[in-house]
C-alpha atoms as a PDB file:
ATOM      1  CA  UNK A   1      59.244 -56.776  91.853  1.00  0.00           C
ATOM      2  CA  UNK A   2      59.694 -58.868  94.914  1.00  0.00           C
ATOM      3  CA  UNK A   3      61.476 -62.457  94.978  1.00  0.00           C
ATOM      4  CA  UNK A   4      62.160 -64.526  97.687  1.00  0.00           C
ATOM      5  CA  UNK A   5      65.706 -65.132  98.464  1.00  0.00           C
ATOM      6  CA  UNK A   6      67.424 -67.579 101.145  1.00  0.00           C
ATOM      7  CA  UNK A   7      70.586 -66.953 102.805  1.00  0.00           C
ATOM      8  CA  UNK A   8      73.033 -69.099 104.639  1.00  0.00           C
ATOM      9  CA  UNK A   9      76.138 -68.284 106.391  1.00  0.00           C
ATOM     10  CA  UNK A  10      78.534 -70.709 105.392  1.00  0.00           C
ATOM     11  CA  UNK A  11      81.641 -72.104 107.849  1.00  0.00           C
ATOM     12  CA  UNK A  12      83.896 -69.124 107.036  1.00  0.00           C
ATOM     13  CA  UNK A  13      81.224 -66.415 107.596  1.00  0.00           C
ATOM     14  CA  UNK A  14      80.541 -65.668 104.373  1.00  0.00           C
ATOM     15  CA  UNK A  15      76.754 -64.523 103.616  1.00  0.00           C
ATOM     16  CA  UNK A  16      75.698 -67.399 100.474  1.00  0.00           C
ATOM     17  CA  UNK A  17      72.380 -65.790  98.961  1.00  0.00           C
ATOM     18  CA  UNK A  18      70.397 -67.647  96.137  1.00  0.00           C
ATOM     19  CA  UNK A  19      66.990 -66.754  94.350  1.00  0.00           C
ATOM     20  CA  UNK A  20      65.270 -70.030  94.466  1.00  0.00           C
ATOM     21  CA  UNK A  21      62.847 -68.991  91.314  1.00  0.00           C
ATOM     22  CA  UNK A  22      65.533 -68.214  89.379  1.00  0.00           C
ATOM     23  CA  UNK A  23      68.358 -70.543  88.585  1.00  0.00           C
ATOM     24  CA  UNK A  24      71.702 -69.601  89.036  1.00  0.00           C
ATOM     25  CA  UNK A  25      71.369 -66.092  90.649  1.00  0.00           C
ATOM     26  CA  UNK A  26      73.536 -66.393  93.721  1.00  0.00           C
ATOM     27  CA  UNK A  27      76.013 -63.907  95.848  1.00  0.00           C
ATOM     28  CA  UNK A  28      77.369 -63.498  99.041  1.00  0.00           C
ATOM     29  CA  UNK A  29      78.965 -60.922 101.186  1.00  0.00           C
ATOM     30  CA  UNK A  30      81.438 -60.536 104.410  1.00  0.00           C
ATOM     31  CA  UNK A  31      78.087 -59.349 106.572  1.00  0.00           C
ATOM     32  CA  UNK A  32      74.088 -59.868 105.774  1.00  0.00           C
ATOM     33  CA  UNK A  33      73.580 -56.459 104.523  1.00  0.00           C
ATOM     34  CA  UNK A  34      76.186 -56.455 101.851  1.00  0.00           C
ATOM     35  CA  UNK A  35      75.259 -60.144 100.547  1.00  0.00           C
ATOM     36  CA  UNK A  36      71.515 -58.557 100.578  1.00  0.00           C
ATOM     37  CA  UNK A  37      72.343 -55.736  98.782  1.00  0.00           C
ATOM     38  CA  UNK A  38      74.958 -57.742  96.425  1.00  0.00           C
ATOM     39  CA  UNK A  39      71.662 -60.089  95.505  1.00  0.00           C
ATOM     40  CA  UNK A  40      70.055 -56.868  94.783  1.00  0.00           C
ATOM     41  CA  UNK A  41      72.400 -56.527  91.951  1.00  0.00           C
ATOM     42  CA  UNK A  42      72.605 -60.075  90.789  1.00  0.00           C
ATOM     43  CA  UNK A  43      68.957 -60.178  90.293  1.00  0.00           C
ATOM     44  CA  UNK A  44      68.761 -56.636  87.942  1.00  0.00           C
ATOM     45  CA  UNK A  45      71.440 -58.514  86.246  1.00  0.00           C
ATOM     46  CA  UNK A  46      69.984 -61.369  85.735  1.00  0.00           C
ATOM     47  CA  UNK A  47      66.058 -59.431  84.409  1.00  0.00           C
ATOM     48  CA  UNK A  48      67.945 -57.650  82.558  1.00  0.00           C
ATOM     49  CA  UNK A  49      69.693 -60.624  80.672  1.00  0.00           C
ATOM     50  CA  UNK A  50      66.117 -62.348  80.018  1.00  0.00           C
ATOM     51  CA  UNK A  51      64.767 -59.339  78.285  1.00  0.00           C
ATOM     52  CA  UNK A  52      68.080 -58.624  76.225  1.00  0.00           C
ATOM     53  CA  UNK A  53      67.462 -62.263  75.349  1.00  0.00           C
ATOM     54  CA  UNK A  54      63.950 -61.754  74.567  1.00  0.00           C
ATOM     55  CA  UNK A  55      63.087 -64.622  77.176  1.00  0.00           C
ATOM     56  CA  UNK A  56      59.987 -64.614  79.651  1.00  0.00           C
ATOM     57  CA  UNK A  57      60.867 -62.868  83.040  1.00  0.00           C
ATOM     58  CA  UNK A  58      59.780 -64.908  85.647  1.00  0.00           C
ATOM     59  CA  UNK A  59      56.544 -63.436  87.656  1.00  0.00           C
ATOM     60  CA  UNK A  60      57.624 -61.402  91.334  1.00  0.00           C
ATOM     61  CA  UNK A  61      56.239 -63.605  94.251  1.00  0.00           C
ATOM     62  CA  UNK A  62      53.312 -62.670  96.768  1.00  0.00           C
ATOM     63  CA  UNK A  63      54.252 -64.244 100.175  1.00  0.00           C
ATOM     64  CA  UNK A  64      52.889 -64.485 103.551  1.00  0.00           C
ATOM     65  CA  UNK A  65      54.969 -65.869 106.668  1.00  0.00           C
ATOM     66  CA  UNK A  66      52.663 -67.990 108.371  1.00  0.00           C
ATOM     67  CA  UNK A  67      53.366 -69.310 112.141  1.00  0.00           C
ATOM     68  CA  UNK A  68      52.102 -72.125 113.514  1.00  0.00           C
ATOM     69  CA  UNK A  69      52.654 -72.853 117.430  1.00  0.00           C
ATOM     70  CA  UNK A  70      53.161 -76.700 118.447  1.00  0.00           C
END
């Protein structure tokens, strides 16, 4: 399954990553690859909740990057 994620580095350096499509799931990490990988985690976690709950898991994403030049 595939979902988007966004990350931010906040003011002390930290790597803030959050599933926008579904609420809640966020980590971090000291570099990008950890915070990546931490995400990872957080969002088994969080599948794994929904079904142990017997709620709907949320559909993966398809996604294109699309660039426009001004």
């Amino acid at each position: 399954m595939k979902y988007r994620v966004l990350i931010e580095q906040d003011e002390d350096g930290i790597y803030v990553v959050e599933v926008p499509s579904l609420p809640g799931c966020i980590s971090q990490g000291r570099t990008r690859s950890e915070a990546l990988s931490n995400i990872k985690e957080a969002i088994e976690a969080y599948l794994e909740s929904l079904r142990a709950h017997d709620e709907p898991v949320l559909p993966s994403i398809d996604e294109e990057v699309v660039e426009v030049v001004l």
